[in-house]
PDB file of N, CA and C in Angstrom:
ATOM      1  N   UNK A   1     178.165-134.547   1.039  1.00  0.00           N
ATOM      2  CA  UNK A   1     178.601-135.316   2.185  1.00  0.00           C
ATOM      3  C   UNK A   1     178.905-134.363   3.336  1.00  0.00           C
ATOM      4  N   UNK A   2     178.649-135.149   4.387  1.00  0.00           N
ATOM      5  CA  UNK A   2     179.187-133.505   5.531  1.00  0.00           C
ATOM      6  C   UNK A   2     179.971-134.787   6.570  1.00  0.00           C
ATOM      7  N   UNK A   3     180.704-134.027   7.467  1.00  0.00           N
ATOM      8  CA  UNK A   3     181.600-135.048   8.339  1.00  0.00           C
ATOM      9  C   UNK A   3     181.325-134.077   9.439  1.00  0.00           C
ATOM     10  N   UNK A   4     181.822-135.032  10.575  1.00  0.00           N
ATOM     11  CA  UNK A   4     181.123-134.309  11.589  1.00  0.00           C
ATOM     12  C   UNK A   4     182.609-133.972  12.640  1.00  0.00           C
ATOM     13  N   UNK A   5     183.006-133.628  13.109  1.00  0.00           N
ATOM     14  CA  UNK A   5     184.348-133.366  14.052  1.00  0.00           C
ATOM     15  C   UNK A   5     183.544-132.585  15.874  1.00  0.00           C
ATOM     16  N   UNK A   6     184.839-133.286  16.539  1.00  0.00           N
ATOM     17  CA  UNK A   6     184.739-132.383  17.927  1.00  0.00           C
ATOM     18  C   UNK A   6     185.401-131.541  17.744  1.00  0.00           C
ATOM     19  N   UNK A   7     184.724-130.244  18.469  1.00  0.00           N
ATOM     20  CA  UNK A   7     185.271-128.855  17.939  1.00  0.00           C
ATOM     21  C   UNK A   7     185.576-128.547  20.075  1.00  0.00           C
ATOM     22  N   UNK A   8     186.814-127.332  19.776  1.00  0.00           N
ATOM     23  CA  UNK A   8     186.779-126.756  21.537  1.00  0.00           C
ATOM     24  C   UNK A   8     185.488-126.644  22.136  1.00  0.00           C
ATOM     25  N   UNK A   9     185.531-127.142  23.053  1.00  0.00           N
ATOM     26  CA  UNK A   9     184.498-126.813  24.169  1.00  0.00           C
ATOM     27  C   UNK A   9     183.101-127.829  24.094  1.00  0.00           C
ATOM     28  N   UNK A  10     183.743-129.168  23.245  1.00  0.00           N
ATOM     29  CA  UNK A  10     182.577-130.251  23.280  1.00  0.00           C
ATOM     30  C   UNK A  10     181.834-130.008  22.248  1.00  0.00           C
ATOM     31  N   UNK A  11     181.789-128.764  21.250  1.00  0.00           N
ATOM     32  CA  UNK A  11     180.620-128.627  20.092  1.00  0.00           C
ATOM     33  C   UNK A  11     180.920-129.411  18.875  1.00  0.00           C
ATOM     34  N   UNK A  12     179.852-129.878  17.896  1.00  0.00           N
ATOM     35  CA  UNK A  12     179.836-130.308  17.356  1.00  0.00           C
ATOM     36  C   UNK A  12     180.643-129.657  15.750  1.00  0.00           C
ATOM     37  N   UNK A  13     181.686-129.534  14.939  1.00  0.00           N
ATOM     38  CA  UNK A  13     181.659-129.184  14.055  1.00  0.00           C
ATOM     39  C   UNK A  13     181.494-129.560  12.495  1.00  0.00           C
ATOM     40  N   UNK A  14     180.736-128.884  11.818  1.00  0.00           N
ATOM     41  CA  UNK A  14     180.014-129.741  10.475  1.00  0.00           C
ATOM     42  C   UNK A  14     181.185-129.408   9.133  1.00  0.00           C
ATOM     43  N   UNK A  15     181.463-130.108   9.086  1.00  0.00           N
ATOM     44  CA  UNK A  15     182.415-129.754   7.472  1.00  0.00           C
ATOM     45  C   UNK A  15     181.489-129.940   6.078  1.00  0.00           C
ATOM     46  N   UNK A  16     181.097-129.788   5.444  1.00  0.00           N
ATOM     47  CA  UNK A  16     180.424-129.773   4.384  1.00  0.00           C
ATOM     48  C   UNK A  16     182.027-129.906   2.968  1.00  0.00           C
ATOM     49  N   UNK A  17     180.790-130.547   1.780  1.00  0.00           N
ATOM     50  CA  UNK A  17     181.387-130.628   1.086  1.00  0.00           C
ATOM     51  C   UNK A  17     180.913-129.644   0.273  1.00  0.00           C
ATOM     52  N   UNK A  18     180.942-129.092  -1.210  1.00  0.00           N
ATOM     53  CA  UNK A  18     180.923-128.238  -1.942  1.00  0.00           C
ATOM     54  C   UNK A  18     179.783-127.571  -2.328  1.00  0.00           C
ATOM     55  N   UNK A  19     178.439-128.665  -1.790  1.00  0.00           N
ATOM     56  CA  UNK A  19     177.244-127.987  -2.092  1.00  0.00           C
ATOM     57  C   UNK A  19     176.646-128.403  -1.280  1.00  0.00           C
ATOM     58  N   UNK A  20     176.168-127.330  -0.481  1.00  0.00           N
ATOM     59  CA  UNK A  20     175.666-127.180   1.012  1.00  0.00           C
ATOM     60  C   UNK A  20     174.044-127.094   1.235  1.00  0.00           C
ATOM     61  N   UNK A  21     173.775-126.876  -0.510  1.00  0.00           N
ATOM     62  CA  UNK A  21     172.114-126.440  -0.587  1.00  0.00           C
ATOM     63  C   UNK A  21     171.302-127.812  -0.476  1.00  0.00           C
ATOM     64  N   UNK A  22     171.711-129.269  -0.368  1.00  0.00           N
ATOM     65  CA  UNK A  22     170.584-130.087   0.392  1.00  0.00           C
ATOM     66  C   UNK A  22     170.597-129.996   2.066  1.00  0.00           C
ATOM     67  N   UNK A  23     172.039-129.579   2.531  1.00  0.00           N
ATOM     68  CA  UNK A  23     171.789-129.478   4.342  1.00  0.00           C
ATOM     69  C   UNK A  23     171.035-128.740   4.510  1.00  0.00           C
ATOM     70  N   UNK A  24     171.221-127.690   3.924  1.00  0.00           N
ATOM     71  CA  UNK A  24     170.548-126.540   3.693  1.00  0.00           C
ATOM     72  C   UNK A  24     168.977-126.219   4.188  1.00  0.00           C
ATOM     73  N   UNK A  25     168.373-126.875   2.815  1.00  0.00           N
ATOM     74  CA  UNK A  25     167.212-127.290   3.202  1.00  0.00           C
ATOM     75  C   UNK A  25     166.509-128.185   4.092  1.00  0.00           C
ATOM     76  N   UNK A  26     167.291-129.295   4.143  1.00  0.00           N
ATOM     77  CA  UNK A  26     166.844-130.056   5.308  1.00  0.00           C
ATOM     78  C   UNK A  26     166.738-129.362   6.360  1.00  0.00           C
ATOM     79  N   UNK A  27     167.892-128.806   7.072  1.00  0.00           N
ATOM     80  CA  UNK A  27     167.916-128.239   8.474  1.00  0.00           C
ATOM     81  C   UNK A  27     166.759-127.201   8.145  1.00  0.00           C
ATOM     82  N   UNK A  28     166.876-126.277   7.592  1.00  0.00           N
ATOM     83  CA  UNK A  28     165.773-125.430   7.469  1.00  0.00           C
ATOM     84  C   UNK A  28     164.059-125.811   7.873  1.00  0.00           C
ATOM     85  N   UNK A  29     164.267-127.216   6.934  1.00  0.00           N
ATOM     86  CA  UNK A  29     162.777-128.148   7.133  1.00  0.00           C
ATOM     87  C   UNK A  29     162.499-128.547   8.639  1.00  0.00           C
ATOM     88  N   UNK A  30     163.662-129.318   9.300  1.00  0.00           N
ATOM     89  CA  UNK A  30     163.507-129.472  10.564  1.00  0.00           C
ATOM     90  C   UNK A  30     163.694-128.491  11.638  1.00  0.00           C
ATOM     91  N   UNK A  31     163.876-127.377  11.384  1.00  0.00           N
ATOM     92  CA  UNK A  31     163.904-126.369  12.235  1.00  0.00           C
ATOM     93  C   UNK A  31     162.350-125.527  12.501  1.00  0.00           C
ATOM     94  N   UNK A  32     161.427-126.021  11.178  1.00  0.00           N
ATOM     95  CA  UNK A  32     160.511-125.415  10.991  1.00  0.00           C
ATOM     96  C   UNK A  32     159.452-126.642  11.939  1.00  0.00           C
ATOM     97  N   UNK A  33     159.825-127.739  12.021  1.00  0.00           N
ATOM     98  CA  UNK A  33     159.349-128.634  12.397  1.00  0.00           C
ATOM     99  C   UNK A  33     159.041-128.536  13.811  1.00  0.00           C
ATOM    100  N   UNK A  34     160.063-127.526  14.910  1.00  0.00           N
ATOM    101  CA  UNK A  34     159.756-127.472  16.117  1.00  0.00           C
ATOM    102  C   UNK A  34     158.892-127.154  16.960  1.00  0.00           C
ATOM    103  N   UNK A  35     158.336-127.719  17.388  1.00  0.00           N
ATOM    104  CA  UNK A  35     157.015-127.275  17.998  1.00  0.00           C
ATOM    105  C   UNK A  35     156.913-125.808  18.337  1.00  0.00           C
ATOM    106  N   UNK A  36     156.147-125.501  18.474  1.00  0.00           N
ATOM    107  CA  UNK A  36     155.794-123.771  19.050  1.00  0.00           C
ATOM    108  C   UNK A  36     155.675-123.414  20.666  1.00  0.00           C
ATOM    109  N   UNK A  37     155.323-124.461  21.069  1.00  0.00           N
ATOM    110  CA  UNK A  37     155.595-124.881  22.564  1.00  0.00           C
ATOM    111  C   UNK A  37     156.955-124.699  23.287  1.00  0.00           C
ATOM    112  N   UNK A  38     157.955-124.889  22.761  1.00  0.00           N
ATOM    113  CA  UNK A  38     159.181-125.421  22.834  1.00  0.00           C
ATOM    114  C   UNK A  38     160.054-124.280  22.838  1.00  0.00           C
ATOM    115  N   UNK A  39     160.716-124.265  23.889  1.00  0.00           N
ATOM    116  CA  UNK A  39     161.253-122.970  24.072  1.00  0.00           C
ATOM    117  C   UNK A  39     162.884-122.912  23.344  1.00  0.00           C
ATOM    118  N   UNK A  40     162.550-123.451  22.199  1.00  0.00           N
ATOM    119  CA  UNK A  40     163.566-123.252  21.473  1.00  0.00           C
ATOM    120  C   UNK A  40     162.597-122.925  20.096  1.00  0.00           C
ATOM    121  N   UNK A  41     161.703-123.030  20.019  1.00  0.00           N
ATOM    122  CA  UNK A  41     161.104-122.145  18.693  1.00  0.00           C
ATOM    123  C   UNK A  41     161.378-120.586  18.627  1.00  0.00           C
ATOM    124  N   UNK A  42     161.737-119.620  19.409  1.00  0.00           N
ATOM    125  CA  UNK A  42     161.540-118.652  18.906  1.00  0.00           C
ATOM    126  C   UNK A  42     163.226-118.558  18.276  1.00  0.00           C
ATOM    127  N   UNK A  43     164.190-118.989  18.616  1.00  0.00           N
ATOM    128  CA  UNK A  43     165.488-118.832  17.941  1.00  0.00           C
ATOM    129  C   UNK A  43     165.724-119.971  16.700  1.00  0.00           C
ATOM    130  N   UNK A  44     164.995-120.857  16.849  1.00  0.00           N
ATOM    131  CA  UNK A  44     164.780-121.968  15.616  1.00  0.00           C
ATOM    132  C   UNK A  44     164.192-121.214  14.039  1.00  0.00           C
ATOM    133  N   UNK A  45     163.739-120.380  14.518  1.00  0.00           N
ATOM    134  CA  UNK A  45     162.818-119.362  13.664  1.00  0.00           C
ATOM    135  C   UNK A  45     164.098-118.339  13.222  1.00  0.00           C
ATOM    136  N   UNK A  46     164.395-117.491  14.013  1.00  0.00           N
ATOM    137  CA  UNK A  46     165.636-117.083  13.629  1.00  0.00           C
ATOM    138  C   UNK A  46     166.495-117.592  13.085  1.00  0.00           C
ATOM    139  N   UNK A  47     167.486-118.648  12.986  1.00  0.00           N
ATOM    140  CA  UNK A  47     168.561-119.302  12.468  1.00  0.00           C
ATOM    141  C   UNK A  47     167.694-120.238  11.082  1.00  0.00           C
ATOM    142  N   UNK A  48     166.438-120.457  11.146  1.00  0.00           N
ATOM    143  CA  UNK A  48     166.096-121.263   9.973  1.00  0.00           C
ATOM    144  C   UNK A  48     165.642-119.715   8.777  1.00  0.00           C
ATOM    145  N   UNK A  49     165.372-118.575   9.520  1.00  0.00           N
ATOM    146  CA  UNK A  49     165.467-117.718   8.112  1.00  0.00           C
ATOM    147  C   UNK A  49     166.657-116.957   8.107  1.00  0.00           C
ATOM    148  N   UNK A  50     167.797-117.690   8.882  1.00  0.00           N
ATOM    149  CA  UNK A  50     169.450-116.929   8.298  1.00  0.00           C
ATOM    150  C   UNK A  50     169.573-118.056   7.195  1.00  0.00           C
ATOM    151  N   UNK A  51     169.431-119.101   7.557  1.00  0.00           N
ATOM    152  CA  UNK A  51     169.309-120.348   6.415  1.00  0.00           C
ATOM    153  C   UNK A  51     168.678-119.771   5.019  1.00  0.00           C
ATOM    154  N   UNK A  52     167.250-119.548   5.320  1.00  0.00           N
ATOM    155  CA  UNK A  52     166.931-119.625   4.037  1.00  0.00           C
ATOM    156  C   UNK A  52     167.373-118.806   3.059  1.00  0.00           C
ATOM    157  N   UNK A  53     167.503-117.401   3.462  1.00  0.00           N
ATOM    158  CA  UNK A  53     168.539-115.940   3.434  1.00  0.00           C
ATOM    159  C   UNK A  53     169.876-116.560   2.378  1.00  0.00           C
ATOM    160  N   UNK A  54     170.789-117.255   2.674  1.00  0.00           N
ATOM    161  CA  UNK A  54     171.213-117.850   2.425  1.00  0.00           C
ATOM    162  C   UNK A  54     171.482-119.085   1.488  1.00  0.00           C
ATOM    163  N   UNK A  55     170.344-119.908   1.631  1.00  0.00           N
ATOM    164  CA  UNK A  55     169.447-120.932   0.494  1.00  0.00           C
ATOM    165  C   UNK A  55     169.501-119.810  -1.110  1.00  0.00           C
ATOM    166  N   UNK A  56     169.050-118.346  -0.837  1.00  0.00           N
ATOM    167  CA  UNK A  56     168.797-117.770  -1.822  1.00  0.00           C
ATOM    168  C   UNK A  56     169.890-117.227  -2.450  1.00  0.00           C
ATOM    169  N   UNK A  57     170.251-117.404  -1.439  1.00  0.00           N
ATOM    170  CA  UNK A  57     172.086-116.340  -2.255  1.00  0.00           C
ATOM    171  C   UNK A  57     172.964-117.308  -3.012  1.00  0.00           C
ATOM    172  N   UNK A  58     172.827-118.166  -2.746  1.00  0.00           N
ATOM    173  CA  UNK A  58     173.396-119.547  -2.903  1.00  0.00           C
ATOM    174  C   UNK A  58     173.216-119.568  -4.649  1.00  0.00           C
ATOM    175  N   UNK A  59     171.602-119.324  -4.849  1.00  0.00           N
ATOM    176  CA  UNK A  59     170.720-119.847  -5.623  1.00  0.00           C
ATOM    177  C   UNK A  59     170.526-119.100  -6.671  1.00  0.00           C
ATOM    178  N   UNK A  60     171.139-117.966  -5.942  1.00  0.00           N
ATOM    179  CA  UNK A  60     171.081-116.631  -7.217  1.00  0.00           C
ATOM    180  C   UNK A  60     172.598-116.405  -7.793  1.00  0.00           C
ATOM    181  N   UNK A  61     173.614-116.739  -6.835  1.00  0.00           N
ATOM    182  CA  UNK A  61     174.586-116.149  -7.425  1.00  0.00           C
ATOM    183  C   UNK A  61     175.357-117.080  -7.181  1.00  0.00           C
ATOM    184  N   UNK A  62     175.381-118.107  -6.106  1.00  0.00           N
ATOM    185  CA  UNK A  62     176.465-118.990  -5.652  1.00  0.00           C
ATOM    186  C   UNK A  62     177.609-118.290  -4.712  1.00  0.00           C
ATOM    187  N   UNK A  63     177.547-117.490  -4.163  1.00  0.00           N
ATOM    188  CA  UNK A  63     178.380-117.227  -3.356  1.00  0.00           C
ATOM    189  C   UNK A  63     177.664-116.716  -1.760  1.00  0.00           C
ATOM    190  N   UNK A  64     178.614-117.349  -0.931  1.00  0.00           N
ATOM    191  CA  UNK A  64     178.258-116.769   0.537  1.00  0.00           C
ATOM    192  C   UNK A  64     179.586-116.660   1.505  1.00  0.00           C
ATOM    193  N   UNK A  65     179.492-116.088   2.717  1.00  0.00           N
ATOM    194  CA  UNK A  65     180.186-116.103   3.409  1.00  0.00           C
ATOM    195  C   UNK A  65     180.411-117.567   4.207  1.00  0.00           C
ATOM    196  N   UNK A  66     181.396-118.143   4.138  1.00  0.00           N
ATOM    197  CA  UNK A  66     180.919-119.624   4.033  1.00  0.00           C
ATOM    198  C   UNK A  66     181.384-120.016   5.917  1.00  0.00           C
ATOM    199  N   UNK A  67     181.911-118.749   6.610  1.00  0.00           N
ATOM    200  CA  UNK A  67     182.107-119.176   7.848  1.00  0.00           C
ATOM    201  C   UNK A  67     180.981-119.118   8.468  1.00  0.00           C
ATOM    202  N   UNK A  68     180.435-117.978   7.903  1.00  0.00           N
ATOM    203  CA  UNK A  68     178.718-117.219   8.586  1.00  0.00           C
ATOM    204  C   UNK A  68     177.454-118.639   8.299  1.00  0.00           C
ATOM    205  N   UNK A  69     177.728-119.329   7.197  1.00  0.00           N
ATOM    206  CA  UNK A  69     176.821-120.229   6.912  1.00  0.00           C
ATOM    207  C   UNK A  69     177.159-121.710   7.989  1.00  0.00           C
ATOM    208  N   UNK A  70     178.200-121.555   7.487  1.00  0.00           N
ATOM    209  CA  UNK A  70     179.001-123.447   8.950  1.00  0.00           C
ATOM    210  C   UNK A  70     178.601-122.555  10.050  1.00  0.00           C
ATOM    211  N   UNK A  71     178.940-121.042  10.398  1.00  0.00           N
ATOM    212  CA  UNK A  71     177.985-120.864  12.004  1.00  0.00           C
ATOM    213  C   UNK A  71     176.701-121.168  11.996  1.00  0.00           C
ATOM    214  N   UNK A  72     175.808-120.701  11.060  1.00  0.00           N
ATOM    215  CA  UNK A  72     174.130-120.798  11.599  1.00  0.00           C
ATOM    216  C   UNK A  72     173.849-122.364  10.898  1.00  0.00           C
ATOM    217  N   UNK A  73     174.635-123.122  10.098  1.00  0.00           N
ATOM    218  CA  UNK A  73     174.157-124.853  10.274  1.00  0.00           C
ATOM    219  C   UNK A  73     174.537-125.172  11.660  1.00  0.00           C
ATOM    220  N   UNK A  74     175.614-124.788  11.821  1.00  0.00           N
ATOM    221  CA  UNK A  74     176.048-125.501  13.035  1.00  0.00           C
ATOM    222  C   UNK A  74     175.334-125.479  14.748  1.00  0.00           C
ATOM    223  N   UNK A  75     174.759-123.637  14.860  1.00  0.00           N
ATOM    224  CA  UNK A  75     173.668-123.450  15.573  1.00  0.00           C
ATOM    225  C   UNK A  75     172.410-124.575  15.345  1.00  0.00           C
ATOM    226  N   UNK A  76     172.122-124.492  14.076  1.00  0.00           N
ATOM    227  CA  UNK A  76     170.671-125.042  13.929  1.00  0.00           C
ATOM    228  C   UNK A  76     170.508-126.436  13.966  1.00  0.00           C
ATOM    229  N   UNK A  77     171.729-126.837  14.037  1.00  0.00           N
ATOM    230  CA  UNK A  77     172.160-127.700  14.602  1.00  0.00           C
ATOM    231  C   UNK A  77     172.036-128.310  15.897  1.00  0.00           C
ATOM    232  N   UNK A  78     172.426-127.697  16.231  1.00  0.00           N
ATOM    233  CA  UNK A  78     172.615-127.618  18.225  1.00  0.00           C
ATOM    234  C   UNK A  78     171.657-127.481  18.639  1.00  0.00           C
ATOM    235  N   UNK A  79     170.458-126.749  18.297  1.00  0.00           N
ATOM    236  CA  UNK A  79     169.201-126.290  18.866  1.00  0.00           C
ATOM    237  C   UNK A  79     168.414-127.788  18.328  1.00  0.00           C
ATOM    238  N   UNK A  80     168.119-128.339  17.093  1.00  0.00           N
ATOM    239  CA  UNK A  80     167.525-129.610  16.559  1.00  0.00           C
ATOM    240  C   UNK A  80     167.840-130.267  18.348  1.00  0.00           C
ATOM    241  N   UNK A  81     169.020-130.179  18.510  1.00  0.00           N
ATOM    242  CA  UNK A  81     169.418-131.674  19.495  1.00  0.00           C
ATOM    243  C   UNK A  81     168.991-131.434  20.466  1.00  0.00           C
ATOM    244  N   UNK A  82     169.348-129.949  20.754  1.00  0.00           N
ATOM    245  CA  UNK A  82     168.201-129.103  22.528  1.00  0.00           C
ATOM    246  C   UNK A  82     166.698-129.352  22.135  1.00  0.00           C
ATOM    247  N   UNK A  83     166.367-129.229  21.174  1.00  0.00           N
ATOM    248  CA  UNK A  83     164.661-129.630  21.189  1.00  0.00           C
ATOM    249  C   UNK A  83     164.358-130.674  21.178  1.00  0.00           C
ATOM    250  N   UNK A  84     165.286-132.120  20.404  1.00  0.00           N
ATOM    251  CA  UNK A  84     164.965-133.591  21.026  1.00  0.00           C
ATOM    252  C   UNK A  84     164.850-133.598  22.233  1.00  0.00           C
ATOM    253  N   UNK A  85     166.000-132.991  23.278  1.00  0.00           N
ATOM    254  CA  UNK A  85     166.534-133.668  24.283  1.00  0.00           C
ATOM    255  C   UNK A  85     165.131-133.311  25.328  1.00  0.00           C
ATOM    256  N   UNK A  86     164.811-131.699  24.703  1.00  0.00           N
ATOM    257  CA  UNK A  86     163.548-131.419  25.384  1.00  0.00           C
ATOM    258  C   UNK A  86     162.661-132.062  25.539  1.00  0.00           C
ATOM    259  N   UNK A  87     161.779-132.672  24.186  1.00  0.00           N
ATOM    260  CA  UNK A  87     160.741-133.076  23.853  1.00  0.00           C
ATOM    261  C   UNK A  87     160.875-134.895  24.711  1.00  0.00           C
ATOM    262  N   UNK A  88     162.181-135.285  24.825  1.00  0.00           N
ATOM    263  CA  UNK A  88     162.388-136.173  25.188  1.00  0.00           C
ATOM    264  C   UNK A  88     162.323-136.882  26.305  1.00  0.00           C
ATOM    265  N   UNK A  89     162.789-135.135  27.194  1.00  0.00           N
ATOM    266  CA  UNK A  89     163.273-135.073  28.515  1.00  0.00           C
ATOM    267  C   UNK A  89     162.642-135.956  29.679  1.00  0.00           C
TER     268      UNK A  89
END
């Protein structure tokens, strides 16, 4: 389950519950999804392989830095919504 909160400065913040490896992948999936056009692909690319980086550590050992991980969902996050708003614009 993840809940969503207003965080300072209007951002979105994601709380996750104990197992983070289906957001995980999803965001990862839709990050990969962004067009190449889109001038949010070249950092979508970045933050979806801190994800996957992550996906693996998860997967091997179960442990991560769990502020470093709520930062780059929460980026990859933010960028998903800058590339709707783009594609939308």
């Amino acid at each position: 389950m993840v809940a969503c909160s207003n965080h300072a400065g209007g951002a979105t913040l994601l709380i996750m519950d104990d197992n983070p490896l289906p957001l995980i992948r999803l965001l990862a999936n839709r990050l990969e999804r962004i067009s190449a056009d889109s001038v949010w692909a070249h950092r979508a690319s970045g933050v979806r392989g801190t994800l996957l980086i992550a996906l693996d550590e998860l997967e091997i050992q179960d442990t991560i830095s769990r502020d470093a991980l709520d930062k780059a969902i929460n980026i990859g996050m933010e960028i998903l919504k800058a590339a709707a708003k783009e594609k939308t614009g």
